[in-house]
N, C-alpha and C. Protein backbone atom coordinates (compact mmCIF):
# COMPACT_ATOMS: atom_id res chain seq x y z
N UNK A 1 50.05 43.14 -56.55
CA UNK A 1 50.92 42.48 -55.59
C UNK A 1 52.36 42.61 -56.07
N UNK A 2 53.63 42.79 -55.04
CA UNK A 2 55.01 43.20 -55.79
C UNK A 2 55.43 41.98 -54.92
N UNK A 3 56.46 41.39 -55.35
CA UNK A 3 57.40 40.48 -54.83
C UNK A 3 58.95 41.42 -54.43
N UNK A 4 58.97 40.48 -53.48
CA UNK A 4 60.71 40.89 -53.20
C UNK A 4 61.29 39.94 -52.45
N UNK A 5 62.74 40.49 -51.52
CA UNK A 5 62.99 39.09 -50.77
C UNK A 5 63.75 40.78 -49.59
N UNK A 6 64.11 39.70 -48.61
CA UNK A 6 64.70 40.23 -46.83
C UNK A 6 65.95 40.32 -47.20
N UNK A 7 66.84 41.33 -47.52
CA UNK A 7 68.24 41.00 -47.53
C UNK A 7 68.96 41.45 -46.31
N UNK A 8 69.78 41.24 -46.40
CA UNK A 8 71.06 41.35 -45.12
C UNK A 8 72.23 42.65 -45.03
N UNK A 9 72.10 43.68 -44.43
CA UNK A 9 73.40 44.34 -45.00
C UNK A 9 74.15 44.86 -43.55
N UNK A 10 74.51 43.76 -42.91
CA UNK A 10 75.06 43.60 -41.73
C UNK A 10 74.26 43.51 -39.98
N UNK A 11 75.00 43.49 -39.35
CA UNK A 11 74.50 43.45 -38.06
C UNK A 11 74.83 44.07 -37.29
N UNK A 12 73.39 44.34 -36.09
CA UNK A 12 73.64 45.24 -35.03
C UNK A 12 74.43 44.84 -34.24
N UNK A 13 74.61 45.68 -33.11
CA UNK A 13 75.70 45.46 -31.87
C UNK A 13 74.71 43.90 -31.05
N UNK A 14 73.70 43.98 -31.47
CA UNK A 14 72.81 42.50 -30.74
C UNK A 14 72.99 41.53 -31.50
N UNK A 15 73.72 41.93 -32.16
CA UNK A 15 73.69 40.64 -33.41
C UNK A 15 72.57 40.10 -34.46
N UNK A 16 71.60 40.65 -33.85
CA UNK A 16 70.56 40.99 -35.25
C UNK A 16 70.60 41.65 -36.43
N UNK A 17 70.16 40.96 -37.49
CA UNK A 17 70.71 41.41 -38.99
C UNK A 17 70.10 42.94 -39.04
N UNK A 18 70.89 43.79 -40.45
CA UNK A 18 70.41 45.07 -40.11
C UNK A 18 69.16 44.39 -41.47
N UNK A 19 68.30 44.30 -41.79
CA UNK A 19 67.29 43.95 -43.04
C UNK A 19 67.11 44.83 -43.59
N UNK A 20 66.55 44.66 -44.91
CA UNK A 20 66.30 45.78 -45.91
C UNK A 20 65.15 44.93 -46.85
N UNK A 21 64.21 45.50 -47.16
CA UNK A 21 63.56 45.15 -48.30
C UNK A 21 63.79 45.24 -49.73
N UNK A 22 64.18 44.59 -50.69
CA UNK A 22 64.55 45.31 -51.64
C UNK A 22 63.20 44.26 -52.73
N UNK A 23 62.80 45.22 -53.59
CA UNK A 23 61.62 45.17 -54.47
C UNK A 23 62.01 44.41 -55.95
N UNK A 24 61.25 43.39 -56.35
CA UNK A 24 61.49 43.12 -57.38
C UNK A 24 61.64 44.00 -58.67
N UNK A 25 62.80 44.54 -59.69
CA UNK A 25 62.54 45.56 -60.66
C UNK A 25 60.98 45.44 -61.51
N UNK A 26 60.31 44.79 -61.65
CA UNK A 26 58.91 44.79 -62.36
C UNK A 26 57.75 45.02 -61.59
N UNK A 27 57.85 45.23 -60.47
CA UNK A 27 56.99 45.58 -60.08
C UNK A 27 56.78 46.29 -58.54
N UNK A 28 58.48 47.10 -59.14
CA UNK A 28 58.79 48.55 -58.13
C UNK A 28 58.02 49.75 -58.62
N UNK A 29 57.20 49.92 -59.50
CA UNK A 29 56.32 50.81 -59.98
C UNK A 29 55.70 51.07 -58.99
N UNK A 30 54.97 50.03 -58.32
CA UNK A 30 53.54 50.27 -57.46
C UNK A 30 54.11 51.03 -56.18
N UNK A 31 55.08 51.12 -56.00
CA UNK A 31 56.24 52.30 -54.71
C UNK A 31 56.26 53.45 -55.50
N UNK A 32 56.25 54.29 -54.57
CA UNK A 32 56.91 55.72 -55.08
C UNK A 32 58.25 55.99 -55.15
N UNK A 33 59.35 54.95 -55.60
CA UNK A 33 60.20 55.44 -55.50
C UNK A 33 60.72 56.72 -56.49
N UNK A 34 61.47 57.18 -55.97
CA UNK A 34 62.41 58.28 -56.77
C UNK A 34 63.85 58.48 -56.29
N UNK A 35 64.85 57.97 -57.35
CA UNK A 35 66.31 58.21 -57.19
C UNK A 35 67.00 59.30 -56.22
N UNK A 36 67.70 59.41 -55.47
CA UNK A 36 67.64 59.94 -54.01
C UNK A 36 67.03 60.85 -53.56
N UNK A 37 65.50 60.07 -53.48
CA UNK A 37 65.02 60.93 -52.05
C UNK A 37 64.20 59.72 -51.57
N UNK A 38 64.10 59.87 -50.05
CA UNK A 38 62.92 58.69 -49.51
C UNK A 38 62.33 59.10 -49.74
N UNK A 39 60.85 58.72 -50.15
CA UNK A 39 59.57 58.26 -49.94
C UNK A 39 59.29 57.58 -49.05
N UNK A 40 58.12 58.19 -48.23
CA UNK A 40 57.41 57.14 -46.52
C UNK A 40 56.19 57.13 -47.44
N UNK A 41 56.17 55.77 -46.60
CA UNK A 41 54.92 55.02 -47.14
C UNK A 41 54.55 54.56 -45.70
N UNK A 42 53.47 54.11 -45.53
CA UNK A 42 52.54 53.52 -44.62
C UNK A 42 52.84 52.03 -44.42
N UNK A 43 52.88 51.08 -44.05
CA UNK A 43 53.50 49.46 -44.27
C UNK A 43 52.73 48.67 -43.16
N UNK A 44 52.26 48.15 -43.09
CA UNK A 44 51.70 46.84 -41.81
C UNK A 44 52.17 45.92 -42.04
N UNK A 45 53.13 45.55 -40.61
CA UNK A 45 53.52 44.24 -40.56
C UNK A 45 52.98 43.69 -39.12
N UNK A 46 52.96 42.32 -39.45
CA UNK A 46 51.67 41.84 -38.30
C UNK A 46 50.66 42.70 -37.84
N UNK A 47 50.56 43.15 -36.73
CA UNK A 47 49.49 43.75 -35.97
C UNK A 47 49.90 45.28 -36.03
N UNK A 48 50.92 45.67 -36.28
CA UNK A 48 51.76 47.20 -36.52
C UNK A 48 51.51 47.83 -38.01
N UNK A 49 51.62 49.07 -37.82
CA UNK A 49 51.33 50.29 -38.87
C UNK A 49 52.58 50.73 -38.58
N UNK A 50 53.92 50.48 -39.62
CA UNK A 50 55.11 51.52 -39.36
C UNK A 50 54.91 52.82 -40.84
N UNK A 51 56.01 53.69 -40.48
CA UNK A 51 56.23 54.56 -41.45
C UNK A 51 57.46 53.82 -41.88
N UNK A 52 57.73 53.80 -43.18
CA UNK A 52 58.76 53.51 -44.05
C UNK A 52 59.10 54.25 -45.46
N UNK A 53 60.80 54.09 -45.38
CA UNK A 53 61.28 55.08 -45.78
C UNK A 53 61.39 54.27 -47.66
N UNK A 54 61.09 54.64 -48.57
CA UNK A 54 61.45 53.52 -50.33
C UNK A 54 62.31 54.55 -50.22
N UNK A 55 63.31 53.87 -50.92
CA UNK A 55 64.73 54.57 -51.91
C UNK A 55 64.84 54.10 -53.35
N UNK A 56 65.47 53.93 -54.21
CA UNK A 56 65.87 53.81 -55.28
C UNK A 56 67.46 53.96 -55.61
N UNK A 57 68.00 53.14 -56.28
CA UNK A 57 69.55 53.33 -56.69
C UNK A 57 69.17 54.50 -57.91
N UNK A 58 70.57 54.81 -58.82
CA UNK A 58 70.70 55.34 -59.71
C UNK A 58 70.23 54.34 -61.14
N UNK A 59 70.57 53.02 -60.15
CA UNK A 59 70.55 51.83 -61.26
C UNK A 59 69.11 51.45 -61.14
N UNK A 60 68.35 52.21 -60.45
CA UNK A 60 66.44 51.44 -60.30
C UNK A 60 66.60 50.49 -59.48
N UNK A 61 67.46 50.24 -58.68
CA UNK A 61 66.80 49.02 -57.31
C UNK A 61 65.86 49.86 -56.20
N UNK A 62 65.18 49.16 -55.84
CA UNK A 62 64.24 49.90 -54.76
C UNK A 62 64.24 49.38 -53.84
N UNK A 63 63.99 49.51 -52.25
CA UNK A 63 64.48 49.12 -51.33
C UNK A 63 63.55 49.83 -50.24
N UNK A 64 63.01 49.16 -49.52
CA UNK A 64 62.33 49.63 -48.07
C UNK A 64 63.83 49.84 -46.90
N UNK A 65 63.92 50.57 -46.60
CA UNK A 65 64.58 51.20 -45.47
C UNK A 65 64.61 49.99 -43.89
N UNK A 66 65.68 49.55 -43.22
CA UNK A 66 65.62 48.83 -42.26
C UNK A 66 64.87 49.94 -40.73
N UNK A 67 65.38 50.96 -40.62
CA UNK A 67 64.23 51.99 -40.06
C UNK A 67 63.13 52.49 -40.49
N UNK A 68 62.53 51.69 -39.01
CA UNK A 68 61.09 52.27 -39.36
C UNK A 68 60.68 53.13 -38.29
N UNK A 69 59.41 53.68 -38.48
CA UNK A 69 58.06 54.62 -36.97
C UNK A 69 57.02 53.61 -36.57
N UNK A 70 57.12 53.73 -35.66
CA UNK A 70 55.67 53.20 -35.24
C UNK A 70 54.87 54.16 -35.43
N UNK A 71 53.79 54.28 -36.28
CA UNK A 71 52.27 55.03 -36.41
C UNK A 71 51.65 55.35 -34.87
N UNK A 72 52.51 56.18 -33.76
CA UNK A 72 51.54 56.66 -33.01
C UNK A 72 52.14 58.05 -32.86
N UNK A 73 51.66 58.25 -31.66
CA UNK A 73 51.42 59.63 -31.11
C UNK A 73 53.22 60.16 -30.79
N UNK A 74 53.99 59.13 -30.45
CA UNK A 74 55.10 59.26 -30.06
C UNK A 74 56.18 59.01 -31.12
N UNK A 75 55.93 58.40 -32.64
CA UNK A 75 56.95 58.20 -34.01
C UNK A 75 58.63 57.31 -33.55
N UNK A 76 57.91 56.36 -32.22
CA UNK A 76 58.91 55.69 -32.08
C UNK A 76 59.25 54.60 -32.77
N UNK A 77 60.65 54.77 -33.08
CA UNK A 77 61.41 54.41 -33.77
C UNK A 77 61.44 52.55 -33.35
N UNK A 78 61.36 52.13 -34.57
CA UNK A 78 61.81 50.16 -34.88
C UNK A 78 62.52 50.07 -35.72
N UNK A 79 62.85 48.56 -35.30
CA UNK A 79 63.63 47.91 -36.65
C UNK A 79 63.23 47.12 -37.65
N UNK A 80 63.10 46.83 -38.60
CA UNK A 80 62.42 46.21 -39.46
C UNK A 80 62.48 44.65 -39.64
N UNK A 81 64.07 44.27 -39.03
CA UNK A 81 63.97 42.95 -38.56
C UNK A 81 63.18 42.64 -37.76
N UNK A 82 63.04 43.21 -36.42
CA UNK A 82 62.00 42.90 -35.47
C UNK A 82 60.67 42.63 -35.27
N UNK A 83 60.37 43.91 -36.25
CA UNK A 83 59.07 43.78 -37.06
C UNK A 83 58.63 42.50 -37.92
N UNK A 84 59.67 41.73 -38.98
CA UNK A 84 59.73 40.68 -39.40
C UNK A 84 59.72 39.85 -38.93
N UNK A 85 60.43 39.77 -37.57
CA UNK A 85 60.06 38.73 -36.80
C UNK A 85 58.75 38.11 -36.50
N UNK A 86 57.75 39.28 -36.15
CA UNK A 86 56.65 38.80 -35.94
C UNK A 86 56.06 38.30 -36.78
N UNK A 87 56.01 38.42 -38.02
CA UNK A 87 55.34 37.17 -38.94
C UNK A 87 56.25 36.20 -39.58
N UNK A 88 57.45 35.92 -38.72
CA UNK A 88 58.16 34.89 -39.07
C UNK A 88 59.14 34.76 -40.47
N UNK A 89 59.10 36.37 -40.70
CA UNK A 89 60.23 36.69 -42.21
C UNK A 89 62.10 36.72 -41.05
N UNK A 90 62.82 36.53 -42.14
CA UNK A 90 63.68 36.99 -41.86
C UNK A 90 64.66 36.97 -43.22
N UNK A 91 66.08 37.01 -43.22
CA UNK A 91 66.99 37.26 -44.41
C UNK A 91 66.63 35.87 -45.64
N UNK A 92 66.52 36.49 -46.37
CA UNK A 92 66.70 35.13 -47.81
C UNK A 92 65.21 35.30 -47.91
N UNK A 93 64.42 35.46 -47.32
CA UNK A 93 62.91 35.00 -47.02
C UNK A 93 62.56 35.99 -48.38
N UNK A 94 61.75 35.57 -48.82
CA UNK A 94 60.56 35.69 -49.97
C UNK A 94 59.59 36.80 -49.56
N UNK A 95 59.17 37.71 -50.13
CA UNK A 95 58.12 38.75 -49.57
C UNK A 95 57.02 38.83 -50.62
N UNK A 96 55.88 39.01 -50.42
CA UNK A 96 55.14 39.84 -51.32
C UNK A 96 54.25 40.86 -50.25
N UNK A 97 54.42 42.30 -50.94
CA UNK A 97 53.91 43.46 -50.14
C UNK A 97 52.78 44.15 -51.23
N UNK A 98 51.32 44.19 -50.61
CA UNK A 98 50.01 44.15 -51.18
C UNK A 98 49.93 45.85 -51.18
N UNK A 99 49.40 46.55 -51.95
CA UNK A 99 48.72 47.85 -51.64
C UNK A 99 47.63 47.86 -51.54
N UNK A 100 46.70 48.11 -49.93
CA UNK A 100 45.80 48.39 -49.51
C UNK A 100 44.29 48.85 -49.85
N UNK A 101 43.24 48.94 -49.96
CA UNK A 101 42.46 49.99 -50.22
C UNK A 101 42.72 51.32 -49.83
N UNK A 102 43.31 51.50 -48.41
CA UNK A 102 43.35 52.74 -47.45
C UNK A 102 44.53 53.30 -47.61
N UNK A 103 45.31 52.61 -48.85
CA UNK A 103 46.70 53.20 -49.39
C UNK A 103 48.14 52.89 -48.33
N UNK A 104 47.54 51.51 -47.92
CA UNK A 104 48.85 51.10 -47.19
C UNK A 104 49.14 50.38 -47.94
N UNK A 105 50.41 49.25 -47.40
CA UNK A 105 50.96 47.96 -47.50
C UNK A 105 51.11 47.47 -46.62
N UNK A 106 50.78 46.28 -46.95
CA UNK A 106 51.18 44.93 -45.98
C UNK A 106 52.30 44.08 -46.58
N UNK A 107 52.67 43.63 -45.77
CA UNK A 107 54.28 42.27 -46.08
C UNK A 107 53.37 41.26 -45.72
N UNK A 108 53.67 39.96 -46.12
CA UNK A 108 53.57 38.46 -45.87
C UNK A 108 54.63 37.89 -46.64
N UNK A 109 54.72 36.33 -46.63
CA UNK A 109 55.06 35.51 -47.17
C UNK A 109 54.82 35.23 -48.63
């Protein structure tokens, strides 16, 4: 299990925050990150399967990407706030994101 928290790094033209995941350093291992390049990973939040993008600083912060895919036929594009919405995350909020049997992740509380 990795901990993290919802941060904030501005807002859209709707006024919704742009969010970002960023990963606790001890236990950003269990991500693939690697210093600039994304890594997509698989992610379920609520009832959704997005594609998501991990990054990494130079300094080792790791960070889920505020764009995401929806897992279908069409790779339409979400936001990750929105997505948060549905299980009631938003900025400041507390995360822990599980790795799967089937090699996903899930977010909760």
């Amino acid at each position: 299990m990795m901990s993290g928290s919802v941060t904030r790094q501005g807002a859209y033209a709707d006024k919704k925050d742009i969010c970002e995941l960023y990963i606790d350093k001890d236990c950003s291992r269990y991500l693939p990150p690697e210093h600039g390049k994304k890594k997509i990973i698989n992610i379920n939040i609520g009832n959704k399967t997005y594609e998501a993008g991990v990054h990494e600083t130079k300094e080792g912060v790791v960070w889920v990407s505020s764009v995401l895919h929806e897992r279908n036929q069409k790779r339409v594009k979400a936001r990750l706030v929105d997505a948060l919405a549905t299980i009631g995350l938003r900025k400041g909020d507390s995360i822990k994101i599980k790795l799967n049997n089937d090699g996903t992740f899930s977010v909760s509380h």
